[in-house]
C-alpha atoms as a PDB file:
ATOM      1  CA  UNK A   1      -1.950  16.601  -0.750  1.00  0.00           C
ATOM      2  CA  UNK A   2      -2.745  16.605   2.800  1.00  0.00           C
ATOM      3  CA  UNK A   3      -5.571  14.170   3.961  1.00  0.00           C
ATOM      4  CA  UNK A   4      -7.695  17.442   5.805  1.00  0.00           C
ATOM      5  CA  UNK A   5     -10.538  18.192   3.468  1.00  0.00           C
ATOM      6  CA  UNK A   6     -10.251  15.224   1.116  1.00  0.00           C
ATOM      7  CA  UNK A   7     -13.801  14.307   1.827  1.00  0.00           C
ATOM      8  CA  UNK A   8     -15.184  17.791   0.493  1.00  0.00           C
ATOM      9  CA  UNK A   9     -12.476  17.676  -1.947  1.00  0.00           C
ATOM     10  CA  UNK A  10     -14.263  14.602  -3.499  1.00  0.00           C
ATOM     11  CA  UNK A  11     -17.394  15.750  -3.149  1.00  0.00           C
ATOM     12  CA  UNK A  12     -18.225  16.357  -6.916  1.00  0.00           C
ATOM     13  CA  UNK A  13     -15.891  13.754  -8.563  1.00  0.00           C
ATOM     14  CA  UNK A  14     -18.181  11.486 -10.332  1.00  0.00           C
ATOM     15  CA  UNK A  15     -15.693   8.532 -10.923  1.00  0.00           C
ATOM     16  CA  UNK A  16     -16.092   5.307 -13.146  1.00  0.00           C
ATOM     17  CA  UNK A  17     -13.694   2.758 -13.730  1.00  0.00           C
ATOM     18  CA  UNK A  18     -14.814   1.497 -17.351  1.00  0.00           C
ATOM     19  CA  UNK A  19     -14.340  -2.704 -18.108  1.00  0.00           C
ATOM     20  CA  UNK A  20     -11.744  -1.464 -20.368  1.00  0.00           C
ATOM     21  CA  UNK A  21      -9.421   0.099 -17.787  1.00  0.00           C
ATOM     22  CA  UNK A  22      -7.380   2.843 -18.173  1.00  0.00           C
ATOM     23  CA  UNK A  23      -3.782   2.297 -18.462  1.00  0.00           C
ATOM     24  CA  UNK A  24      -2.921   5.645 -16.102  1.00  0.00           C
ATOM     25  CA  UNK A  25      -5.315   6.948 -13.386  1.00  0.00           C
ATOM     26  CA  UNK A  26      -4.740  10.640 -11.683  1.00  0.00           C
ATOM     27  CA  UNK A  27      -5.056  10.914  -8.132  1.00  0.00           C
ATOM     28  CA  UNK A  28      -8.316  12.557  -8.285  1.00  0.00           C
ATOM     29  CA  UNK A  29      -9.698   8.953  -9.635  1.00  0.00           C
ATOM     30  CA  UNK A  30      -7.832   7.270  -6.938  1.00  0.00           C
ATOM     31  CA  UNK A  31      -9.213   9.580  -4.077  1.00  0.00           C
ATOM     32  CA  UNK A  32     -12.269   9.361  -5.772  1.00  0.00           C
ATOM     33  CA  UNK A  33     -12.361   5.751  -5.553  1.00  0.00           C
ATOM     34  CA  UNK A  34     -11.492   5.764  -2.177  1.00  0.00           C
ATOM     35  CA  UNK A  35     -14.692   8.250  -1.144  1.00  0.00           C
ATOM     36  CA  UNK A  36     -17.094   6.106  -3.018  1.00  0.00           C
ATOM     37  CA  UNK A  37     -15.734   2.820  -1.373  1.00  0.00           C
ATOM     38  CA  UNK A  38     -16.223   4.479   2.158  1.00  0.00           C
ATOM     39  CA  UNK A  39     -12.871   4.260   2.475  1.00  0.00           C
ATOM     40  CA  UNK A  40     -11.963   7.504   3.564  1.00  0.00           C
ATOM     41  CA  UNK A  41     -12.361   7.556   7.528  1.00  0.00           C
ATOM     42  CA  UNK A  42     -11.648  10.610   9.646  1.00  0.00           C
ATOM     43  CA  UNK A  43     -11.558   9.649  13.503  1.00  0.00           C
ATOM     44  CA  UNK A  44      -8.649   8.165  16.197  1.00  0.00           C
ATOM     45  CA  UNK A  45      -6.114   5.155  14.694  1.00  0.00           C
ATOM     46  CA  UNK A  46      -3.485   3.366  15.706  1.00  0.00           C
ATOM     47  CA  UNK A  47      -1.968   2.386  13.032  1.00  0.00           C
ATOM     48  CA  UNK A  48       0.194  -0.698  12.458  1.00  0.00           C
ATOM     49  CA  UNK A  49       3.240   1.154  12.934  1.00  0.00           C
ATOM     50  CA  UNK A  50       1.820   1.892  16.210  1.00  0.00           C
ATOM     51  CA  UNK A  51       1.558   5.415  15.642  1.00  0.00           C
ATOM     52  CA  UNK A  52      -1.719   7.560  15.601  1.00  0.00           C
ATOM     53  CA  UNK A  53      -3.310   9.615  13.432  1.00  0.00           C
ATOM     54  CA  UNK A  54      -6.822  11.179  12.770  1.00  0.00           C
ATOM     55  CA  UNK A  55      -6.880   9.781   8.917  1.00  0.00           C
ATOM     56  CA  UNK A  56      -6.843   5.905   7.752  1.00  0.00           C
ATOM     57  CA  UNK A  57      -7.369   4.977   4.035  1.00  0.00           C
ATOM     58  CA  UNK A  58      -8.641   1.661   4.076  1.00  0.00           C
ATOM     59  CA  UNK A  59      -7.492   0.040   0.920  1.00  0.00           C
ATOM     60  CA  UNK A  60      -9.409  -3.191   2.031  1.00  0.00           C
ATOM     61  CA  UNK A  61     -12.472  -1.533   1.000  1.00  0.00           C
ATOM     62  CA  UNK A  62     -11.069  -0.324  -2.500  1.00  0.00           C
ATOM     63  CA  UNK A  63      -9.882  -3.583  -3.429  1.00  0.00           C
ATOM     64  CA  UNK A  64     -12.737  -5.791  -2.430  1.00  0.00           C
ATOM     65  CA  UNK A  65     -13.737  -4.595  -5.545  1.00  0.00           C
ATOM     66  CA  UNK A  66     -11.932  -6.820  -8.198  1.00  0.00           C
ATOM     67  CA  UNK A  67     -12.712  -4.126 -10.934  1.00  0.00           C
ATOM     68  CA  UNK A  68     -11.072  -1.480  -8.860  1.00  0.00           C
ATOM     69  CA  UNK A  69      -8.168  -3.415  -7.836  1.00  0.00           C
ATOM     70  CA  UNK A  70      -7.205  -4.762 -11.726  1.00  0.00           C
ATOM     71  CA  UNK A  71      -7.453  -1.011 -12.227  1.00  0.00           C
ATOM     72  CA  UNK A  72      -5.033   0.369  -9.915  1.00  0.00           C
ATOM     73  CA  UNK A  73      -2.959  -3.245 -10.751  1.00  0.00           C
ATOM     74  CA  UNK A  74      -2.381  -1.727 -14.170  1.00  0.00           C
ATOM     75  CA  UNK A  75      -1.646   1.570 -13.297  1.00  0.00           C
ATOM     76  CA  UNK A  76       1.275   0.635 -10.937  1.00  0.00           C
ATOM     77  CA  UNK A  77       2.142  -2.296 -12.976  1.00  0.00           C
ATOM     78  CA  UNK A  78       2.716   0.665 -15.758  1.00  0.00           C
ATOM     79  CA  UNK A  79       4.800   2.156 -13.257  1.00  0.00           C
ATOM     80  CA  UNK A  80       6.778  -0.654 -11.933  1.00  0.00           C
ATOM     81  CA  UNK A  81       7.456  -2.649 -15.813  1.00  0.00           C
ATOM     82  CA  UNK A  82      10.542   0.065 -16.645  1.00  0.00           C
ATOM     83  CA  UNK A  83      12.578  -2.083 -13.612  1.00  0.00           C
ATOM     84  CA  UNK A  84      11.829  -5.538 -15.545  1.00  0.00           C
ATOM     85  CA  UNK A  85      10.409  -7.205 -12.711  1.00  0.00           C
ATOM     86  CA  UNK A  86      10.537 -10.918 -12.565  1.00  0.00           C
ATOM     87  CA  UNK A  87       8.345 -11.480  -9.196  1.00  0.00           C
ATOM     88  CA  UNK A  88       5.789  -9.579  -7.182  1.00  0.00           C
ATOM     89  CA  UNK A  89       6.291 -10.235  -3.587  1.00  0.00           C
ATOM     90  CA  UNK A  90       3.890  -8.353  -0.982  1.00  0.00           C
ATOM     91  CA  UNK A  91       3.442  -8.533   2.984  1.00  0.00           C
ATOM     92  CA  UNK A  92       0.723 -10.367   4.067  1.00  0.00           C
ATOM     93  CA  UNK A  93      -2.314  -9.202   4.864  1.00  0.00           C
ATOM     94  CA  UNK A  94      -1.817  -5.428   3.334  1.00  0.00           C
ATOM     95  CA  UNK A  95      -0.300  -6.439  -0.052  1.00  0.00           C
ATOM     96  CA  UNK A  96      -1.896  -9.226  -0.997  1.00  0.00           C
ATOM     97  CA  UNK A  97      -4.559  -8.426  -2.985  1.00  0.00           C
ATOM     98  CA  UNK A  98      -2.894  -5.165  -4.871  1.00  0.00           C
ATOM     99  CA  UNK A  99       0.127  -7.397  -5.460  1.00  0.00           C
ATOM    100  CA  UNK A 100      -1.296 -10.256  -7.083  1.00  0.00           C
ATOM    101  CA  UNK A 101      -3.044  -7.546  -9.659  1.00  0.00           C
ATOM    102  CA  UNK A 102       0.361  -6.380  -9.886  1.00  0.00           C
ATOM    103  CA  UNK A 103       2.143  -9.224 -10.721  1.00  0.00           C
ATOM    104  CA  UNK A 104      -1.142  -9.916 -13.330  1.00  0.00           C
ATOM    105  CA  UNK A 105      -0.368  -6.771 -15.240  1.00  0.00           C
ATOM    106  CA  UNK A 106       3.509  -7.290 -15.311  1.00  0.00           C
ATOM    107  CA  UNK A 107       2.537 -10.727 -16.175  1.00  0.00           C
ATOM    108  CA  UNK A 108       4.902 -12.145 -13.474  1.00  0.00           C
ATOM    109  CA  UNK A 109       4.182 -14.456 -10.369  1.00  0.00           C
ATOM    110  CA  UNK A 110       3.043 -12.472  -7.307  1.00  0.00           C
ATOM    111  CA  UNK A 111       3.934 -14.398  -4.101  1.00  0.00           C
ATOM    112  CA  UNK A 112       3.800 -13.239  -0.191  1.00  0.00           C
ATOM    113  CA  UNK A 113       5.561 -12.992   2.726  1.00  0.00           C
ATOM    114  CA  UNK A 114       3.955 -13.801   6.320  1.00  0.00           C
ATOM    115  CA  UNK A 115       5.027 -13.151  10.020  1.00  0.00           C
ATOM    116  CA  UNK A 116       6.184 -16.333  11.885  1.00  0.00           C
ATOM    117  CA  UNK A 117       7.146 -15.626  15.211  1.00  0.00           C
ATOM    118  CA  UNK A 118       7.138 -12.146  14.866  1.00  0.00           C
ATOM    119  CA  UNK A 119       9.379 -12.609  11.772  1.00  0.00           C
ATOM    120  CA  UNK A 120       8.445 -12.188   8.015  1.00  0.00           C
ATOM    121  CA  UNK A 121       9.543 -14.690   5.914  1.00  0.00           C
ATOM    122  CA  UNK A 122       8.525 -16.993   2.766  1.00  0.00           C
ATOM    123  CA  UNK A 123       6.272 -20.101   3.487  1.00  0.00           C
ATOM    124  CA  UNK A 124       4.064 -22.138   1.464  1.00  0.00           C
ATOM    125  CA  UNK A 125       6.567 -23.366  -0.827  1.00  0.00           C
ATOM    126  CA  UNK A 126       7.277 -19.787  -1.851  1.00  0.00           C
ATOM    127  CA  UNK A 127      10.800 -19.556  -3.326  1.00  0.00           C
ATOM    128  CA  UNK A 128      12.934 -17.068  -4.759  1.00  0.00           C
ATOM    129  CA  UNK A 129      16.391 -17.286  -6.583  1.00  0.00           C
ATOM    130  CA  UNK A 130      19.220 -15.435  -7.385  1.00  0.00           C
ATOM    131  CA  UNK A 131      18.121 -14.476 -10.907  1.00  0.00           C
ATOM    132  CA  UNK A 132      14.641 -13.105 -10.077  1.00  0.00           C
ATOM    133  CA  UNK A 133      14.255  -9.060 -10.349  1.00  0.00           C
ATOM    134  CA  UNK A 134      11.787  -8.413  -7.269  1.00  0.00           C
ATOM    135  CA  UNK A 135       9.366  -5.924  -6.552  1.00  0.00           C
ATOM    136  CA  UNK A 136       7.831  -5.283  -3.435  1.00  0.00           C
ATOM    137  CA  UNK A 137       3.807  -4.265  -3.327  1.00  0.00           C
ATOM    138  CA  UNK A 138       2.410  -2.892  -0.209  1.00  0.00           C
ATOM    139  CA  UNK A 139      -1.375  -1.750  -0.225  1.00  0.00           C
ATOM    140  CA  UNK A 140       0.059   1.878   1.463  1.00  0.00           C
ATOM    141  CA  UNK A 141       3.660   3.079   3.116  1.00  0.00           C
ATOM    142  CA  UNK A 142       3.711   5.238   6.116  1.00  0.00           C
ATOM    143  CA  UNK A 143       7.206   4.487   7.859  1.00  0.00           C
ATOM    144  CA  UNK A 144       7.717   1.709   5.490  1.00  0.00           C
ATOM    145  CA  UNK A 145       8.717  -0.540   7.956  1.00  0.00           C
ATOM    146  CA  UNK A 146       6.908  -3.817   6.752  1.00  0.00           C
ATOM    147  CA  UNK A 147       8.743  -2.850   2.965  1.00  0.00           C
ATOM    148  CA  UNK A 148      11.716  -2.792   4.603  1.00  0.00           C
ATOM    149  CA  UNK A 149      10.888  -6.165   6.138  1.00  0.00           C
ATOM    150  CA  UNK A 150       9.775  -8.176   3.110  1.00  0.00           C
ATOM    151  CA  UNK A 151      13.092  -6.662   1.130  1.00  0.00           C
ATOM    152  CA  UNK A 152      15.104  -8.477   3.660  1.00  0.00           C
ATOM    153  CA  UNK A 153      13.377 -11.356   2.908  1.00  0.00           C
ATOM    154  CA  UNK A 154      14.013 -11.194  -0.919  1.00  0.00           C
ATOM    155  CA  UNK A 155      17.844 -10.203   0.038  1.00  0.00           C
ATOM    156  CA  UNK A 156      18.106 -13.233   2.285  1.00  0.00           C
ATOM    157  CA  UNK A 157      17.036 -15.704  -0.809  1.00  0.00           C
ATOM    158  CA  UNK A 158      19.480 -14.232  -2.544  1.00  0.00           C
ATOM    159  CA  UNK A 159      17.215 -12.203  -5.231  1.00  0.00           C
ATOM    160  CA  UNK A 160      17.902  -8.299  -6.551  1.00  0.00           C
ATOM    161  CA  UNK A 161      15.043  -5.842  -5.148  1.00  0.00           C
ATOM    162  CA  UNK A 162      14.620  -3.458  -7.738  1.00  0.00           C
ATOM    163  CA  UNK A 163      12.094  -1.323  -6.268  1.00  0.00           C
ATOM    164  CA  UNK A 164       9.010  -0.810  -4.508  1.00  0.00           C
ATOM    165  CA  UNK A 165       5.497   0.511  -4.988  1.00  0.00           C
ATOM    166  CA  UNK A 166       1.815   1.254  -3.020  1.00  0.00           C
ATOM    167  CA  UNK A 167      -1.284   2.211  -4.151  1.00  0.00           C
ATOM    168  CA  UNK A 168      -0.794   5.236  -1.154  1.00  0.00           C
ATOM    169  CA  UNK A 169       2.492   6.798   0.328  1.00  0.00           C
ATOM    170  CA  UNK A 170       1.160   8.388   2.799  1.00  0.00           C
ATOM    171  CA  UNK A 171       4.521   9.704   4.000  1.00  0.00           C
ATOM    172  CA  UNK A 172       4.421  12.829   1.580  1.00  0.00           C
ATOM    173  CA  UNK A 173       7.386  10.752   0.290  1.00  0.00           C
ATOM    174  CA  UNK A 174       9.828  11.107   3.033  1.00  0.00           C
ATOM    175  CA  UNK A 175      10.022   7.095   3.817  1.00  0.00           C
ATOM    176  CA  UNK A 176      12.878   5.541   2.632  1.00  0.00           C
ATOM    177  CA  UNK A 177      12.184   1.454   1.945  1.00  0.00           C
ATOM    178  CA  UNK A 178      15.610   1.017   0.730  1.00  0.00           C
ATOM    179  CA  UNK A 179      14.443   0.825  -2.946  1.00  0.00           C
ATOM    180  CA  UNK A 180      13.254   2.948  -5.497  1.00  0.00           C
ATOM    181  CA  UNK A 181       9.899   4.015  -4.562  1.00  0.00           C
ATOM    182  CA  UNK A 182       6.737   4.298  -6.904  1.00  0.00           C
ATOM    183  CA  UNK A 183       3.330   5.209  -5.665  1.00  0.00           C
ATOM    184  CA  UNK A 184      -0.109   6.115  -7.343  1.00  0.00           C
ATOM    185  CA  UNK A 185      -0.664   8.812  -4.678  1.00  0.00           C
ATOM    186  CA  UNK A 186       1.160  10.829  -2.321  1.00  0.00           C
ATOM    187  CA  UNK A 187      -0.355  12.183   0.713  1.00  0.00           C
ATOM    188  CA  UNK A 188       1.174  14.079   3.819  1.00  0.00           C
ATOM    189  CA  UNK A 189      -0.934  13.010   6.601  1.00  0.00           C
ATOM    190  CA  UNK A 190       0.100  13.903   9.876  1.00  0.00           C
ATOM    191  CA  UNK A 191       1.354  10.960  12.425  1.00  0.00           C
ATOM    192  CA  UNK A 192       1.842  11.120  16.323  1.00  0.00           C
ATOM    193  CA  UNK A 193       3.530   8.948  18.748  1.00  0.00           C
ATOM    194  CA  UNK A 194       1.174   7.825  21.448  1.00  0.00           C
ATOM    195  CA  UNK A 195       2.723  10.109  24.426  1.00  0.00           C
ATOM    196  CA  UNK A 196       2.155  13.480  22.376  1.00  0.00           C
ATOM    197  CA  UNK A 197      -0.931  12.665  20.577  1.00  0.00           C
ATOM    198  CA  UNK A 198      -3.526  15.441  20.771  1.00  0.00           C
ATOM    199  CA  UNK A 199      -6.606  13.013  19.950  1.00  0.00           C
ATOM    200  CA  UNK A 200      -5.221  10.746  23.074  1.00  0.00           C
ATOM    201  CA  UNK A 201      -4.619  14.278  25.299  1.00  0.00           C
ATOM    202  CA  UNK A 202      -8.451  14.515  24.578  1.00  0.00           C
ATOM    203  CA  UNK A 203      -9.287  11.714  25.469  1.00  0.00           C
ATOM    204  CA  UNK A 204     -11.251  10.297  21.860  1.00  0.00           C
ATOM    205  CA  UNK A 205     -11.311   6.607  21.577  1.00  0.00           C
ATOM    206  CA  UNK A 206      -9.252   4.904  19.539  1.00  0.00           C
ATOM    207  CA  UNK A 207      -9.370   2.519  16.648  1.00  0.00           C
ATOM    208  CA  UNK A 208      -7.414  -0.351  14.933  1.00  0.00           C
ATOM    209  CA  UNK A 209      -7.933  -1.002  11.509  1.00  0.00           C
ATOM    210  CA  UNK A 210      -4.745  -2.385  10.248  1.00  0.00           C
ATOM    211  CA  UNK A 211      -3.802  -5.867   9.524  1.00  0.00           C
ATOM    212  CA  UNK A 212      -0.888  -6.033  12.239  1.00  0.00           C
ATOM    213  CA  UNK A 213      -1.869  -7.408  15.495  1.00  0.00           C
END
């Protein structure tokens, strides 16, 4: 599903998540979630890959919602428990939130990874051994390349990655993290580098959202 049109797309989706959450949730829901959470922006972004693109999905605004984010915690939890995951561990800022409700419905420790000196790695006392079964939670993909990052850092403790999952992969699927790959949604959004971007030829300001300086 390409981003183009989600806005009308959503128009009539009257969407609820009830205190007793649903165990699976379509993409409609999702996307619907999204709209109502303003979350849904159309425009000029850099994103934290440093490419651009005229369509950001800004989970942030989903998940300040705790309702919302147990909600899509269980539904990729559901995906994710088939691996028999031991520990959640997310990039910081992105996958915080998503993977402690994660790690909540697997009923398994959800711990981050932060940049330090322009390197991810585990602080805080975080720790990871040999036995643990990892998972790694990002908020979205789009070249994958913080996944990537924060697998290396379960590889260099010494733990198994057994997959990965986001609430969005807005890659239409085509990033490879290096590890099985679940999402809730799947978009195809287009991406541009900065020298051939049409919004940049036209001169449209651009934003920053992400959480990557």
């Amino acid at each position: 599903m390409a981003l183009h049109g989600l806005s009308s797309a959503c128009q009539s989706l009257v969407f609820f998540v009830p205190f007793v959450l649903k165990a699976l949730l379509t993409s409609m829901d999702i996307l619907g979630l999204f709209r109502e959470s303003g979350a849904l922006l159309e425009g000029h972004f850099r994103l934290s890959s440093g490419l651009h693109s005229a369509g950001y999905l800004q989970c942030a605004l989903v998940l300040q919602h705790p309702r919302h984010a147990e909600a899509l915690g269980q539904a990729l939890g559901a995906k994710l428990k088939p691996l028999g995951p031991t520990v959640v561990l997310s990039p910081a800022l992105g996958g915080l939130i998503i993977g402690h409700e994660v790690g909540r419905a697997l009923g398994v420790r959800a711990i981050f990874a932060e940049r330090q000196n322009n390197q991810m790695t585990l602080r805080r006392g975080f720790t990871l051994a040999a036995s643990d079964r990892v998972v790694v939670i990002e908020d979205r993909i789009t070249t994958g390349l913080s996944t990537r990052e924060t697998i290396a850092v379960a590889a260099t403790a010494g733990a198994t990655v057994v997959g990965a999952g986001a609430i969005i992969d807005r890659s239409g699927g085509a990033s490879d993290v290096g590890a099985p790959m679940s999402s809730l949604v799947t978009l195809d959004v287009a991406t541009y580098q900065p020298d051939d971007c049409p919004m940049c030829k036209q001169g449209i300001g651009i934003q920053k959202p992400g959480s990557r300086a």
